[in-house]
C-alpha atoms as a PDB file:
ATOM      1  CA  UNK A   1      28.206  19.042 -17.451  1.00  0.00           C
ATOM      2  CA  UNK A   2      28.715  16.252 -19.241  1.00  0.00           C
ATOM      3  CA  UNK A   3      26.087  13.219 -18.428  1.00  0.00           C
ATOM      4  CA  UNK A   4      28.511  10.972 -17.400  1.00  0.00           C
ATOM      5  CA  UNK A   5      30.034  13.620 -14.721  1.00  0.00           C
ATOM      6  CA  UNK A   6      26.275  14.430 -13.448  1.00  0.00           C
ATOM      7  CA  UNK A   7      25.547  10.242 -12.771  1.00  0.00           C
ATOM      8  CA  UNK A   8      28.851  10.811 -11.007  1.00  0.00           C
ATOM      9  CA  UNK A   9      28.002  13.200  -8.917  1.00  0.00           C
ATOM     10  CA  UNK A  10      23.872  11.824  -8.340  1.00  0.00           C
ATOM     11  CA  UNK A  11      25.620   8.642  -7.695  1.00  0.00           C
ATOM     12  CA  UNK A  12      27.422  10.531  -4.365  1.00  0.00           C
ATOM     13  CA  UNK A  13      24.214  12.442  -3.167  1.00  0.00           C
ATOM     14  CA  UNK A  14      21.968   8.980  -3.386  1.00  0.00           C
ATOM     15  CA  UNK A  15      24.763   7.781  -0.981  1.00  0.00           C
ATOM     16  CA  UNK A  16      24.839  10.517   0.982  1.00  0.00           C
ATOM     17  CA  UNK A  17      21.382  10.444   1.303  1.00  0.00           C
ATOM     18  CA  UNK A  18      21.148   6.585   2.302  1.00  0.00           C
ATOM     19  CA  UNK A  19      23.760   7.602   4.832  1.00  0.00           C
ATOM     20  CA  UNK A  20      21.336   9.566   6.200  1.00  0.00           C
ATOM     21  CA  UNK A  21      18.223   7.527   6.188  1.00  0.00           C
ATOM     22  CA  UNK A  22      20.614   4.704   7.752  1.00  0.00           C
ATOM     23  CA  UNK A  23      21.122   6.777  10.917  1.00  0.00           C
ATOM     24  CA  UNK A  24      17.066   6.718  11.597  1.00  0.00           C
ATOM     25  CA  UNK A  25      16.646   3.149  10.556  1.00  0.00           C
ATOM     26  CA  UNK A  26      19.429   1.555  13.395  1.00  0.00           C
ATOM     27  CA  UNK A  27      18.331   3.686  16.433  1.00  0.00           C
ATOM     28  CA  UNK A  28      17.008   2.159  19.128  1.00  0.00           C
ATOM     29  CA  UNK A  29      14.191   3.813  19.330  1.00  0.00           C
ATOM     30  CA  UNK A  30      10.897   2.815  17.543  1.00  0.00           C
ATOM     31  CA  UNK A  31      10.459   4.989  13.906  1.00  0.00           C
ATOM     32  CA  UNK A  32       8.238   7.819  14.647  1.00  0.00           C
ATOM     33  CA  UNK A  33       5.665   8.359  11.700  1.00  0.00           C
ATOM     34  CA  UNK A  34       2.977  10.659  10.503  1.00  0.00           C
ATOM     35  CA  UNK A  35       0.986  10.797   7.991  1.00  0.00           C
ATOM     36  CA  UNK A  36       0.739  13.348   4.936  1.00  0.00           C
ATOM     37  CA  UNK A  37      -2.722  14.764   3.480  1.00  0.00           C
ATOM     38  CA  UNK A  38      -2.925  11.583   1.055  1.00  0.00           C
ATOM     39  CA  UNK A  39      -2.490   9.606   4.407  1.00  0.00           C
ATOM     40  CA  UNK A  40       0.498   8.133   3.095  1.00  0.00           C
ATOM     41  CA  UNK A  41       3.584   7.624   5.458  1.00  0.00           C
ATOM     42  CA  UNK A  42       5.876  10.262   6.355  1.00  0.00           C
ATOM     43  CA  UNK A  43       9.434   9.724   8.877  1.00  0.00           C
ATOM     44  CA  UNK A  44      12.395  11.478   9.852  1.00  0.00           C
ATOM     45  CA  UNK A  45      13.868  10.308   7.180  1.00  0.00           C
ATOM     46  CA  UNK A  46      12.396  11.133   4.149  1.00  0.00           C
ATOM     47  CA  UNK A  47      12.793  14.600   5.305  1.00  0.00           C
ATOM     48  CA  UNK A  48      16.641  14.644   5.834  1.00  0.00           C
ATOM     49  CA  UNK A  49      16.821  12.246   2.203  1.00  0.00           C
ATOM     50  CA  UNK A  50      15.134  15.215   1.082  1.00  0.00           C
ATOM     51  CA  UNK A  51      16.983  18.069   2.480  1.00  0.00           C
ATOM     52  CA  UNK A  52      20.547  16.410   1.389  1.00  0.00           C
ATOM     53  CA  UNK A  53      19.049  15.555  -2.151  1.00  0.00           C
ATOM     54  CA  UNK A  54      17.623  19.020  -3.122  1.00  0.00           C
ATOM     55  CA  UNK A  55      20.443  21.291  -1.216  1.00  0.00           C
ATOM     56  CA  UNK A  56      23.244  19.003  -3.194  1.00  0.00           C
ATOM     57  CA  UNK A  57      21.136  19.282  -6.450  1.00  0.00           C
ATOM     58  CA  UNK A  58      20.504  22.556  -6.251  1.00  0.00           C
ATOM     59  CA  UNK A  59      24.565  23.521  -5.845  1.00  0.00           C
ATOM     60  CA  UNK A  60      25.021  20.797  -8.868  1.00  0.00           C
ATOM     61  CA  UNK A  61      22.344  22.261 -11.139  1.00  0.00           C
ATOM     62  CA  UNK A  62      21.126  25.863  -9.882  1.00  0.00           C
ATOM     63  CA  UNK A  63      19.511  25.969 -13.229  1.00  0.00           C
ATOM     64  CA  UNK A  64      17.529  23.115 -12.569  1.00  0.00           C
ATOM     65  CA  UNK A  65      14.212  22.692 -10.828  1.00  0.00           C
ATOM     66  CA  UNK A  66      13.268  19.569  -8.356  1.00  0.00           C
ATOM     67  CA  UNK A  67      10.798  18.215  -7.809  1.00  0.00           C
ATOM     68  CA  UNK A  68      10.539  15.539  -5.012  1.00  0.00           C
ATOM     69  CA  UNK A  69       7.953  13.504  -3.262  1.00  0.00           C
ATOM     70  CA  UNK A  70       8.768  15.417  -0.164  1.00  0.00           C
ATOM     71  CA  UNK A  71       7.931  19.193  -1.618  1.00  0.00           C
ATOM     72  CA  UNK A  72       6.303  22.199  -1.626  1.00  0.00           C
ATOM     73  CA  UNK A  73       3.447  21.337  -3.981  1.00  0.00           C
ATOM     74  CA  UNK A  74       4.547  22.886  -7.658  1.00  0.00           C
ATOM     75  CA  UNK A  75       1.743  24.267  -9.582  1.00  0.00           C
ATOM     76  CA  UNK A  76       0.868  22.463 -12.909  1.00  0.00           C
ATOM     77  CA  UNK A  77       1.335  25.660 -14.871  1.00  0.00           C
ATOM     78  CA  UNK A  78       5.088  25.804 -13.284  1.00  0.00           C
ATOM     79  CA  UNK A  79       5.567  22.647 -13.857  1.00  0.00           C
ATOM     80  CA  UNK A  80       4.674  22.095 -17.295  1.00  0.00           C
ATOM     81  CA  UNK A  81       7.545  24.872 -18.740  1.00  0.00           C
ATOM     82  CA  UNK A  82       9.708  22.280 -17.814  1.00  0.00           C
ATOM     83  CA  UNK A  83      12.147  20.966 -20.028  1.00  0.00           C
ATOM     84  CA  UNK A  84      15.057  20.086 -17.787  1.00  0.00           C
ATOM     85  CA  UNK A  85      14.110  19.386 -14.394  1.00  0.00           C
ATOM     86  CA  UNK A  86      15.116  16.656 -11.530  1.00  0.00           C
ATOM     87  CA  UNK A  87      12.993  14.086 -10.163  1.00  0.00           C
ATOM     88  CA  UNK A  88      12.983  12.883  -6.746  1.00  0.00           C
ATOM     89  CA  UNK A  89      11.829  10.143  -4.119  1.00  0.00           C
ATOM     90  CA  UNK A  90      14.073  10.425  -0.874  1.00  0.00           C
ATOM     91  CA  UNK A  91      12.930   7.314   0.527  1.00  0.00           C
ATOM     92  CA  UNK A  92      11.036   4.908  -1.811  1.00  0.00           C
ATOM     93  CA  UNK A  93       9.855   2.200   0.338  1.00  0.00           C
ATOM     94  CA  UNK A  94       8.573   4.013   3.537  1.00  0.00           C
ATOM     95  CA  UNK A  95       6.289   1.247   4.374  1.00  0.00           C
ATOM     96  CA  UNK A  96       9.200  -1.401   4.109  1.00  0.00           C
ATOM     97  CA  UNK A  97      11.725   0.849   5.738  1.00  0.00           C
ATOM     98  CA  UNK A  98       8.905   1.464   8.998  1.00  0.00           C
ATOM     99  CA  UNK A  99       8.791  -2.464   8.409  1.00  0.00           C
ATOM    100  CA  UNK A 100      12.602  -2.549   8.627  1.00  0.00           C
ATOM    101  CA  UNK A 101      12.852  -5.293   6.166  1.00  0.00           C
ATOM    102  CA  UNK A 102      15.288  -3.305   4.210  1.00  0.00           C
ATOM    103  CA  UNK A 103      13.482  -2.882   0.872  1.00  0.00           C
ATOM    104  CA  UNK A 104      14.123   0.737   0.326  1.00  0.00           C
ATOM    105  CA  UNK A 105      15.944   3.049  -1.932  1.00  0.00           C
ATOM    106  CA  UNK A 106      16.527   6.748  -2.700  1.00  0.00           C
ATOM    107  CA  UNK A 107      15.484   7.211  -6.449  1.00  0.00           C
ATOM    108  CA  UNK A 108      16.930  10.236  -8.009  1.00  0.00           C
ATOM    109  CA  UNK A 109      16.136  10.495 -12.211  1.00  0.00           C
ATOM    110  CA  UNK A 110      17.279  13.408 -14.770  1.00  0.00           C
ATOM    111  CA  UNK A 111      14.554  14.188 -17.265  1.00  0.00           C
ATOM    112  CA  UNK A 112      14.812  15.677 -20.368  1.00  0.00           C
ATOM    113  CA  UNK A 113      11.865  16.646 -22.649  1.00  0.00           C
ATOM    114  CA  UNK A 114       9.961  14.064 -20.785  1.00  0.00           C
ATOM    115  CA  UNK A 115      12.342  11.343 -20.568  1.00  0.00           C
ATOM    116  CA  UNK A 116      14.376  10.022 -17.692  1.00  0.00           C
ATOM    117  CA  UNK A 117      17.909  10.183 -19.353  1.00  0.00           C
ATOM    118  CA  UNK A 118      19.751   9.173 -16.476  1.00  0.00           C
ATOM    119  CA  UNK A 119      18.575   7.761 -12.525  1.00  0.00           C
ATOM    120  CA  UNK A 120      20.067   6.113  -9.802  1.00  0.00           C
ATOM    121  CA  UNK A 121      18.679   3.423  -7.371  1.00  0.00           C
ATOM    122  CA  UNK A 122      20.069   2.981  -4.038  1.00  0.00           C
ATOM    123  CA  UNK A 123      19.538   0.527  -1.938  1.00  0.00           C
ATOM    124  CA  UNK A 124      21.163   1.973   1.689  1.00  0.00           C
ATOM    125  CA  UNK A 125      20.982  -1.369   3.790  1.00  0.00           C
ATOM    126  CA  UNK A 126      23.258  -3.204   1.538  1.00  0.00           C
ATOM    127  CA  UNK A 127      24.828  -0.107  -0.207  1.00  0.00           C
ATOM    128  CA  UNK A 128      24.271  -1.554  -3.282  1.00  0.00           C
ATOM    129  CA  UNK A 129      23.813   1.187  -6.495  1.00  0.00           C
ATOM    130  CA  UNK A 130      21.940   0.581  -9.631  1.00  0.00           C
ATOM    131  CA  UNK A 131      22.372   3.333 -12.053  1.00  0.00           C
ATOM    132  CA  UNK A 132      22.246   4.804 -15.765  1.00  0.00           C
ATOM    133  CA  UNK A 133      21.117   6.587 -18.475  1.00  0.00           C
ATOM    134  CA  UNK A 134      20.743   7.505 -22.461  1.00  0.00           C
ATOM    135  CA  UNK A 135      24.478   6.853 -23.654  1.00  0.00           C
ATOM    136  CA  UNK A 136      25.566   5.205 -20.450  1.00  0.00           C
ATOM    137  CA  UNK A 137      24.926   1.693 -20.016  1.00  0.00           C
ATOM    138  CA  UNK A 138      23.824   0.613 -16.745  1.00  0.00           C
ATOM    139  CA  UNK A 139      25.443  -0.660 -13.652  1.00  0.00           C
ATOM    140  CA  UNK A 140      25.109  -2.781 -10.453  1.00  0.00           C
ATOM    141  CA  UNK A 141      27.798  -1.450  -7.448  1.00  0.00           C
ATOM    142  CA  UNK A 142      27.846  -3.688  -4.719  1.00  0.00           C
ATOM    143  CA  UNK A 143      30.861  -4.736  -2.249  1.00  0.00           C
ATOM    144  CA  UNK A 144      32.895  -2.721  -3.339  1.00  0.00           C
ATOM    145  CA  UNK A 145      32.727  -3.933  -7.351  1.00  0.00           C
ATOM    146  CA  UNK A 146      30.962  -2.248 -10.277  1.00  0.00           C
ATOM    147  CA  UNK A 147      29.547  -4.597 -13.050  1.00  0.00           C
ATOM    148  CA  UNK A 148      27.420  -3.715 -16.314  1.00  0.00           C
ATOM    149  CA  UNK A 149      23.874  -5.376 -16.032  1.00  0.00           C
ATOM    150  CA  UNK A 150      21.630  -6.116 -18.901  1.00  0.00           C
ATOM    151  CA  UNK A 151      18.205  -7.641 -19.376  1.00  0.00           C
ATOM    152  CA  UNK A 152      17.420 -11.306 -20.031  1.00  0.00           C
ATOM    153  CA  UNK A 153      15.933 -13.157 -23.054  1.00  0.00           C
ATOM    154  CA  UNK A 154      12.318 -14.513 -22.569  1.00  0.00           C
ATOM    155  CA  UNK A 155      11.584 -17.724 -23.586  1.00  0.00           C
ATOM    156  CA  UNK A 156       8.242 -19.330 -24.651  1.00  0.00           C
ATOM    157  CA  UNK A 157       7.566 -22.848 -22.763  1.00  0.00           C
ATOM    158  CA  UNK A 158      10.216 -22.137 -20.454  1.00  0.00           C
ATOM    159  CA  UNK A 159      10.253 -20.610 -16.950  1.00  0.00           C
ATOM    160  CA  UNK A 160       9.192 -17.153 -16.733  1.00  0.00           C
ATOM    161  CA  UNK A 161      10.222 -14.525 -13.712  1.00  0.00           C
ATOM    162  CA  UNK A 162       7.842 -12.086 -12.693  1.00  0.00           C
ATOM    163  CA  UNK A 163       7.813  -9.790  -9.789  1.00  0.00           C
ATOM    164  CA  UNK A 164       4.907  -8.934  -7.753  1.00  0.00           C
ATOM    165  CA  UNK A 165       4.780  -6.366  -5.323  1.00  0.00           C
ATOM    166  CA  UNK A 166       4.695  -7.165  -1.598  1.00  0.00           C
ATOM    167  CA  UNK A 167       1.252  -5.020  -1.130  1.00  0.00           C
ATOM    168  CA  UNK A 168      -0.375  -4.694  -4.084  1.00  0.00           C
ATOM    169  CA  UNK A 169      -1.852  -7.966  -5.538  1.00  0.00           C
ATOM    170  CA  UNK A 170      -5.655  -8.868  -6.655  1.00  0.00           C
ATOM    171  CA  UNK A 171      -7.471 -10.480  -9.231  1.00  0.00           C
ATOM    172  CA  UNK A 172      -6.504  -8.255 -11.955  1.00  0.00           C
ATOM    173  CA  UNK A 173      -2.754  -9.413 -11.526  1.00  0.00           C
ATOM    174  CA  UNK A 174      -3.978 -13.052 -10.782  1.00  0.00           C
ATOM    175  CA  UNK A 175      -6.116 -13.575 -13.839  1.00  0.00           C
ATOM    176  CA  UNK A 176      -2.602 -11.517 -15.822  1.00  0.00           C
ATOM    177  CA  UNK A 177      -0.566 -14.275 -14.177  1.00  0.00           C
ATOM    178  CA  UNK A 178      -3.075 -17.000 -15.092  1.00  0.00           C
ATOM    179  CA  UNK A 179      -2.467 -16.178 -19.213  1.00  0.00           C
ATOM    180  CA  UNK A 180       1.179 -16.515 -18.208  1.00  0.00           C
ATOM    181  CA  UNK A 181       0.860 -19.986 -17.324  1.00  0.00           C
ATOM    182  CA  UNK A 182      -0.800 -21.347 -20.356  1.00  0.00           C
ATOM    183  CA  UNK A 183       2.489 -20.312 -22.338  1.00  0.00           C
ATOM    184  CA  UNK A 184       5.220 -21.274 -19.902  1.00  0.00           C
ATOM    185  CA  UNK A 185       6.468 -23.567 -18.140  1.00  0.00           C
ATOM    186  CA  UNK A 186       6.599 -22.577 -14.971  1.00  0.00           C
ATOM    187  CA  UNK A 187       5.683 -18.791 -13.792  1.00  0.00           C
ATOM    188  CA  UNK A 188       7.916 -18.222 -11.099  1.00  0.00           C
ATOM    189  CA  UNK A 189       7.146 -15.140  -8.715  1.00  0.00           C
ATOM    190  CA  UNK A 190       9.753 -12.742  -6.840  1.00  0.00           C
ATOM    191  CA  UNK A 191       8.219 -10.512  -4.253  1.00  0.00           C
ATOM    192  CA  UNK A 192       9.975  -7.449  -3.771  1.00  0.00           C
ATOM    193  CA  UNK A 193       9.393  -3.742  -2.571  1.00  0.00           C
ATOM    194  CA  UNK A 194       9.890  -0.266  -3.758  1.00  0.00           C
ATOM    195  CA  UNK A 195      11.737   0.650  -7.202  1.00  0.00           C
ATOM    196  CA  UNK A 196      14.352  -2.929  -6.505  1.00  0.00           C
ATOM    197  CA  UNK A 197      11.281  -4.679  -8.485  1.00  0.00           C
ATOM    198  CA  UNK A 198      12.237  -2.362 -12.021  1.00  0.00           C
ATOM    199  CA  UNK A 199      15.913  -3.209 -10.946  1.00  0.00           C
ATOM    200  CA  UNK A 200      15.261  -6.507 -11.265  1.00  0.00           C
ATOM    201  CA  UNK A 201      14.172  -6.414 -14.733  1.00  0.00           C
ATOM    202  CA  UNK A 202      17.052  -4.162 -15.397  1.00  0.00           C
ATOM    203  CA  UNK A 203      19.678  -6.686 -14.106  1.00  0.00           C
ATOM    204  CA  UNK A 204      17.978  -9.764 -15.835  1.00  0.00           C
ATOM    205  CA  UNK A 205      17.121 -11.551 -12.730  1.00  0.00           C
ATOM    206  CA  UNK A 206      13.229 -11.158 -13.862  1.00  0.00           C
ATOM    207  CA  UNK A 207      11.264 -11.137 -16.907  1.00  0.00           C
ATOM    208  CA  UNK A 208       8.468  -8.442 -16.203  1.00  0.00           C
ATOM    209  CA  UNK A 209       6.812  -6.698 -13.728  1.00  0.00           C
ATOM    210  CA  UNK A 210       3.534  -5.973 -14.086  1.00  0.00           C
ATOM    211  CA  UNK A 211       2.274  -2.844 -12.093  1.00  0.00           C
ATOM    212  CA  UNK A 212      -1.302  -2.491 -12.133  1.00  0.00           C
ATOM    213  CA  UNK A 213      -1.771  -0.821  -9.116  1.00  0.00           C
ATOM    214  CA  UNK A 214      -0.967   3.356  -8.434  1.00  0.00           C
ATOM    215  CA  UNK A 215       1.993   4.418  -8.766  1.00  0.00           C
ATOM    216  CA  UNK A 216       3.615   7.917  -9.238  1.00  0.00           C
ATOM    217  CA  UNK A 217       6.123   9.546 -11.467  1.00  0.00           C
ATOM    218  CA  UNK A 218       8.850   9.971  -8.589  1.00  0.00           C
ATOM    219  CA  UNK A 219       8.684   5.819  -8.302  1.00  0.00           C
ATOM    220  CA  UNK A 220       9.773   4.858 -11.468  1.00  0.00           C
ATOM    221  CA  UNK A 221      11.631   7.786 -13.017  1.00  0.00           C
ATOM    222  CA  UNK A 222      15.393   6.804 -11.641  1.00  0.00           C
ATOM    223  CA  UNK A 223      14.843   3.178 -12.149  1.00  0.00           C
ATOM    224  CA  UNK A 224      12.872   3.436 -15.824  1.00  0.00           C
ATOM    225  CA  UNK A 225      16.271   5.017 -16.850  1.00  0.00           C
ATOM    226  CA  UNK A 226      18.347   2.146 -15.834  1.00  0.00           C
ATOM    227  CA  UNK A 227      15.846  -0.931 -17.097  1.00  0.00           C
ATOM    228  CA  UNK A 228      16.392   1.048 -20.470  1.00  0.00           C
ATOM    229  CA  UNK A 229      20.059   1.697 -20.417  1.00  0.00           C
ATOM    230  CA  UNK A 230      19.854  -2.250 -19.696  1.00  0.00           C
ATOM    231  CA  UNK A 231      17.753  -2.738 -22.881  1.00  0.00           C
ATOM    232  CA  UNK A 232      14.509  -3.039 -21.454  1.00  0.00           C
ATOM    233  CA  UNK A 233      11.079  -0.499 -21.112  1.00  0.00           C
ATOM    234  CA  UNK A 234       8.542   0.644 -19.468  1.00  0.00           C
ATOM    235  CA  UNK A 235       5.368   0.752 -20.987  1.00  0.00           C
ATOM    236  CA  UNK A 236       1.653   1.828 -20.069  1.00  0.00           C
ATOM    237  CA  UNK A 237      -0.920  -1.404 -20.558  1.00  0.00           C
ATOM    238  CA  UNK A 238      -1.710  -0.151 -24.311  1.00  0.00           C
ATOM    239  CA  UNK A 239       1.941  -0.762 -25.017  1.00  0.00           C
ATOM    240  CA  UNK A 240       3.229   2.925 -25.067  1.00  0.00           C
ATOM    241  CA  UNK A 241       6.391   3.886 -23.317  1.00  0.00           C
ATOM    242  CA  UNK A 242       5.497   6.013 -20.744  1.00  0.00           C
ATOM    243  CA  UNK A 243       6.588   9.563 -20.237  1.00  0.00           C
ATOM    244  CA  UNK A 244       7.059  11.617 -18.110  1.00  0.00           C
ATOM    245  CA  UNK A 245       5.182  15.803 -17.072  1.00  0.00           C
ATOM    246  CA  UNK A 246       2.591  15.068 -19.361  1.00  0.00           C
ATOM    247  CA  UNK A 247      -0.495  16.021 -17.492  1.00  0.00           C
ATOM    248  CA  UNK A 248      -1.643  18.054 -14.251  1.00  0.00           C
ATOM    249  CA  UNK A 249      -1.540  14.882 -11.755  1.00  0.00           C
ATOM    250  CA  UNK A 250       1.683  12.774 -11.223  1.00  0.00           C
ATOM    251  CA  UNK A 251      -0.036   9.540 -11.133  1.00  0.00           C
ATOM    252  CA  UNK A 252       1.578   6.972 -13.501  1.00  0.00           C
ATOM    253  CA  UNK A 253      -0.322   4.385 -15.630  1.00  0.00           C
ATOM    254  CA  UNK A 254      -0.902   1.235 -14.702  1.00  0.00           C
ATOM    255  CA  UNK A 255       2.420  -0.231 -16.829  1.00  0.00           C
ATOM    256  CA  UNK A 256       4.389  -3.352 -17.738  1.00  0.00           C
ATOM    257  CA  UNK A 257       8.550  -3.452 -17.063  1.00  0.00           C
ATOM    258  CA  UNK A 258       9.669  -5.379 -19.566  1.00  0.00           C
ATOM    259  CA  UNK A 259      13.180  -7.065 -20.152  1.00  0.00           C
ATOM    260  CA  UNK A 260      12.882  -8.446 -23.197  1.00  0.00           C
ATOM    261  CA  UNK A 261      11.501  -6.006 -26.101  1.00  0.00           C
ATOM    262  CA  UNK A 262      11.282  -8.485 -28.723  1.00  0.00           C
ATOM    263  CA  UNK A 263       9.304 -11.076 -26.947  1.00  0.00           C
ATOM    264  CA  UNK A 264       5.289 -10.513 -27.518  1.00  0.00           C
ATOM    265  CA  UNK A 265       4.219  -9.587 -24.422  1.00  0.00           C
ATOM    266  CA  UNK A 266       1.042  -8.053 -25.543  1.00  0.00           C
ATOM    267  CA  UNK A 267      -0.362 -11.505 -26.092  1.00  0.00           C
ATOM    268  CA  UNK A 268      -1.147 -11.591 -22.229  1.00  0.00           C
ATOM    269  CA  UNK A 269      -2.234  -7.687 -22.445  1.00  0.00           C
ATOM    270  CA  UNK A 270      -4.079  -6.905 -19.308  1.00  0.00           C
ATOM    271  CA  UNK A 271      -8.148  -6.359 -20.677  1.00  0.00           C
ATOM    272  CA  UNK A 272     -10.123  -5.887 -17.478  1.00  0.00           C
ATOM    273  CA  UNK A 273      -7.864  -2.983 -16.092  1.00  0.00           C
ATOM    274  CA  UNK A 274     -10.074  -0.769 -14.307  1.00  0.00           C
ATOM    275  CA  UNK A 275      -9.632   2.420 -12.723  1.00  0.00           C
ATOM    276  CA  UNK A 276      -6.605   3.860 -14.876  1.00  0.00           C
ATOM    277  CA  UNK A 277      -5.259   7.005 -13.314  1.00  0.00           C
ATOM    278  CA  UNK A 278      -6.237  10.000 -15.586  1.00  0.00           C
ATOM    279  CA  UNK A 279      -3.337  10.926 -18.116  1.00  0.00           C
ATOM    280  CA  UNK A 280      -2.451  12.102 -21.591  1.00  0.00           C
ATOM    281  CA  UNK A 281      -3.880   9.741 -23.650  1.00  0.00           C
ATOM    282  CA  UNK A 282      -2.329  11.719 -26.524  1.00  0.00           C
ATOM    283  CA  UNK A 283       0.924   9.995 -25.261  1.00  0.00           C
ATOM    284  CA  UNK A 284       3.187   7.602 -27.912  1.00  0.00           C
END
């Protein structure tokens, strides 16, 4: 299939799998959650995301593997044969979707020889759709219309946007934010959850968002392929664009999404990181 036809089609499951999640969010009934072995959040639905996700993918792609937040764990000597595969978060966001404040999508990337070549972002509250991919462009569908989005141009001395997570800030990010200031105007902060903080970039509403805080490969994959179909990148704190089934854990980097390429961000490079996940540092 074309890659066009395949964002099609990714662009119906990610709805069909909001459609789903939607159904547990408006019940009545308070959201019942356990916990997985990381002690991370688990509900009814990120399992039913899941089941619609892999059994549509799977009829799309039977050639395909998948691998999703929500599966059986896949050996690192599978996994790295890979050269084609799918990658997955149902429900991105289970903490704001327990939370009910609406801040959660169903991220679905295509990667190719390490690189997310196509993703979607959906956000089902709102049924809005980010998606795209290598060759693409990318795209914001909301009420109904469909318009291209693109990153913004960062300006010294002027205002700068950055997002900040909702539950993830500390004096790393502060003292990041404090080299900011001396160069800009005004740093001006958006608070956002889930992948919708990449999407940001990607649509030019933001200038960065620095993530130095865990993260894994099934959070950014779908939304690193829009921000650069939009122009933009994601990049480790040494700069790198990051890749992706490079090593036996899927913990990302600590990383930067960046809108505008050509602006030097590295100026206000993060030096007291601590505690980087383990990854190929072998990576370019």
């Amino acid at each position: 299939m074309k890659r066009q036809d395949l964002l099609q089609a990714v662009e119906r499951i990610s709805k069909q799998a909001g459609a789903a999640i939607m159904d547990v969010y408006t019940r009545d009934a308070a959201i019942q959650v356990s916990n997985k072995a990381d002690n991370s959040p688990l509900t009814d639905a990120d399992l039913a995301a899941h089941k619609i996700i892999v059994r549509e993918l799977k009829q799309l792609t039977p050639e395909w593997p998948i691998l999703s937040e929500e599966s059986v764990e896949i050996d690192w000597q599978t996994r790295k044969k890979w050269s084609t595969y799918w990658l997955v978060d149902p429900l991105d966001g289970t903490r704001e979707f327990i939370n009910r404040n609406g801040e959660f999508t169903v991220n679905i990337a295509l990667i190719e020889n390490n690189i997310p070549v196509l993703g979607t972002v959906y956000v089902p509250v709102n049924k809005t759709l980010y998606s795209g991919g290598i060759g693409l462009g990318a795209y914001k569908e909301f009420d109904d219309a469909v318009n291209p989005i693109q990153v913004k141009k960062t300006k010294a001395g002027e205002t700068v946007k950055v997002v900040a997570s909702r539950n993830h800030r500390g004096e790393t990010l502060d003292s990041w934010l404090n080299k900011l200031e001396e160069h800009f105007a005004k740093v001006e902060l958006l608070s956002m959850g889930s992948s919708l903080k990449i999407c940001l970039v990607a649509e030019g509403k933001a200038d960065i968002y620095p993530r130095l805080a865990p993260t894994s490969e099934w959070d950014t994959a779908a939304a690193q392929a829009i921000l650069e179909a939009a122009g933009g990148e994601l990049k480790d704190v040494d700069f790198r664009v990051y890749r992706y089934n490079r090593k036996e854990n899927i913990l990302n980097p600590f990383f930067y999404a960046i809108g505008d390429v050509n602006f030097n961000w590295r100026q206000f490079k993060a030096t007291d990181v601590r505690a980087l996940p383990a990854w190929d540092k072998n990576v370019t």
